[in-house]
N, C-alpha and C. Protein backbone atom coordinates (compact mmCIF):
# COMPACT_ATOMS: atom_id res chain seq x y z
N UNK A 1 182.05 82.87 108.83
CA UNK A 1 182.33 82.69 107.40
C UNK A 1 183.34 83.71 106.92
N UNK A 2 184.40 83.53 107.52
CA UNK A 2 185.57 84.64 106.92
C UNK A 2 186.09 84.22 105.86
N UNK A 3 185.88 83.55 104.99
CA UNK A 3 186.02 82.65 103.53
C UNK A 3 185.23 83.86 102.36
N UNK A 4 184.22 83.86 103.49
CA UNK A 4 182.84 84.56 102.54
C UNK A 4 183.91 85.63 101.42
N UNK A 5 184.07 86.61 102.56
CA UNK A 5 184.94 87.88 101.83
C UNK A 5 185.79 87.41 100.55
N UNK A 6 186.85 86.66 100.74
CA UNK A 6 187.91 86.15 99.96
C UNK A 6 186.95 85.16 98.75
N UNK A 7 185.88 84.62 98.92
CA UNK A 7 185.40 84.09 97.39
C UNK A 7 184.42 85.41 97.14
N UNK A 8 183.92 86.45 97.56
CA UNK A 8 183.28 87.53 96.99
C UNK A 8 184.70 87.85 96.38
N UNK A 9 185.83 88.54 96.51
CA UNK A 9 186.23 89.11 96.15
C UNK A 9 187.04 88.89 94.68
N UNK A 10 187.23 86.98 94.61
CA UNK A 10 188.19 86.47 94.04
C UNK A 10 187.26 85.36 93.19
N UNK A 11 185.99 85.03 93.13
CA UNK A 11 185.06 84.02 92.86
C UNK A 11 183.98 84.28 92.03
N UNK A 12 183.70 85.80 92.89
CA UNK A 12 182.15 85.95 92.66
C UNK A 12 182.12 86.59 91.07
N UNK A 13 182.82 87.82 90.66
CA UNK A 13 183.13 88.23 89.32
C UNK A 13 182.89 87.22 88.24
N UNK A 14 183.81 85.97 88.27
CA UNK A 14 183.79 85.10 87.51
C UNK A 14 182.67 84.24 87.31
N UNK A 15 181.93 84.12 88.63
CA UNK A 15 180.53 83.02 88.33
C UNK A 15 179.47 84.42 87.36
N UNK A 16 179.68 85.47 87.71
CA UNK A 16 179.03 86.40 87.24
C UNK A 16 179.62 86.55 85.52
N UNK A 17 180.24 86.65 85.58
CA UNK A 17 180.78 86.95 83.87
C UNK A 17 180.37 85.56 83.02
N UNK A 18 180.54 84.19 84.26
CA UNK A 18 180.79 82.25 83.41
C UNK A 18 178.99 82.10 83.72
N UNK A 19 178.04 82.70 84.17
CA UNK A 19 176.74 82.36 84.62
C UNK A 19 176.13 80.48 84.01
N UNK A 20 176.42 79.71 84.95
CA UNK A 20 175.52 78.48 84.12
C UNK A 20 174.59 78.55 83.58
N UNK A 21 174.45 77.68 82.38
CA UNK A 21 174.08 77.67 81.72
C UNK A 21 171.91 77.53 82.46
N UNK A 22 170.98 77.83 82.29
CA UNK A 22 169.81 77.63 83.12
C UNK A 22 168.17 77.14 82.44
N UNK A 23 168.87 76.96 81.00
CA UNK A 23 167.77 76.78 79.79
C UNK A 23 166.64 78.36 79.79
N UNK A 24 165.82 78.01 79.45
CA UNK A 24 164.66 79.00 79.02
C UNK A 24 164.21 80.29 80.19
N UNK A 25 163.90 79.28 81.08
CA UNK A 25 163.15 79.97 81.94
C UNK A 25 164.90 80.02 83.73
N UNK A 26 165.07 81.08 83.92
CA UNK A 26 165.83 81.40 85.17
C UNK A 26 165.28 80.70 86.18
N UNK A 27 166.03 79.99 87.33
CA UNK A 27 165.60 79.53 88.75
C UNK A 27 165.15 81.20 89.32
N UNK A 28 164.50 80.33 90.64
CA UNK A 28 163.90 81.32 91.47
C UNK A 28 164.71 81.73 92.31
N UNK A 29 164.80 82.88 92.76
CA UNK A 29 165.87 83.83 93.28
C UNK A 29 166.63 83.35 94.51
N UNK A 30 165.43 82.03 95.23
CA UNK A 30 165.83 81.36 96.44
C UNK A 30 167.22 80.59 95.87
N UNK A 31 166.89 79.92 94.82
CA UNK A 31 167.72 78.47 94.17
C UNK A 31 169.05 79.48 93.43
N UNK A 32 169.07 80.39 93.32
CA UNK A 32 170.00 81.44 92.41
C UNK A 32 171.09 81.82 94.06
N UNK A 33 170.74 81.90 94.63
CA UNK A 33 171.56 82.48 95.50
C UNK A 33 172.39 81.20 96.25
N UNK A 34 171.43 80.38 96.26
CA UNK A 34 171.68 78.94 97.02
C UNK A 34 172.60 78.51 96.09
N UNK A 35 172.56 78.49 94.80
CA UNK A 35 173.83 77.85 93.56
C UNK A 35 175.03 78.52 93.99
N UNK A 36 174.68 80.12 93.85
CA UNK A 36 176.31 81.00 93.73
C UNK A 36 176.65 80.74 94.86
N UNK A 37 175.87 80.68 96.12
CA UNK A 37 176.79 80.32 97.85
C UNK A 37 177.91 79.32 97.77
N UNK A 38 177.34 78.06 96.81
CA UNK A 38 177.60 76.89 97.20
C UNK A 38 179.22 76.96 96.01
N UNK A 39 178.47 77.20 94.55
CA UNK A 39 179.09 76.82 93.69
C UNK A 39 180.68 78.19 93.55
N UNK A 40 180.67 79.45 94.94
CA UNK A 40 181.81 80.17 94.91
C UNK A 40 182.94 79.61 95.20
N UNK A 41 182.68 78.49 96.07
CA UNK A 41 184.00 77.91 96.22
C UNK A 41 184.88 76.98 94.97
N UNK A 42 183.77 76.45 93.79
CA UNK A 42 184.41 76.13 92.62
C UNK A 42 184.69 77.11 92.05
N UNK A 43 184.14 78.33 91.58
CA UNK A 43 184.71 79.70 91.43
C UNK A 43 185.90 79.90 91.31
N UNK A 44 186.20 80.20 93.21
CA UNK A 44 187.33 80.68 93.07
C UNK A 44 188.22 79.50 92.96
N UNK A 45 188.65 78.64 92.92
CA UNK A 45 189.39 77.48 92.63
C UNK A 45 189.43 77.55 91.01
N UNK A 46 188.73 78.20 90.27
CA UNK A 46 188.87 78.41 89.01
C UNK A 46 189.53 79.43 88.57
N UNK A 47 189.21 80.46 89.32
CA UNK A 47 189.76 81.84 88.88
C UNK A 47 191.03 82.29 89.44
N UNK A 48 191.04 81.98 91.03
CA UNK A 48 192.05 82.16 91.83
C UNK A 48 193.00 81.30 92.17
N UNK A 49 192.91 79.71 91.94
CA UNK A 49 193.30 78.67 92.69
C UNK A 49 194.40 78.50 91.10
């Protein structure tokens, strides 16, 4: 996963600052990590692309 680095570096900030929206209650930490894995590559295509 040599991608990994380049959407931490260029992706991850932005899902962190744009956080979706999650209603009331936060997902569980499993489903939170599993979103940002998936959803860094729209990320950086947002921020960087």
């Amino acid at each position: 996963m040599e991608d990994w680095v380049l959407h931490l570096s260029c992706g991850f900030g932005c899902c962190m600052l744009h956080p979706r929206s999650t209603g009331a209650n936060p997902p569980d930490q499993a489903q939170t990590e599993r979103d940002l894995h998936l959803g860094l590559q729209r990320c950086h295509l947002r921020c960087c692309g």
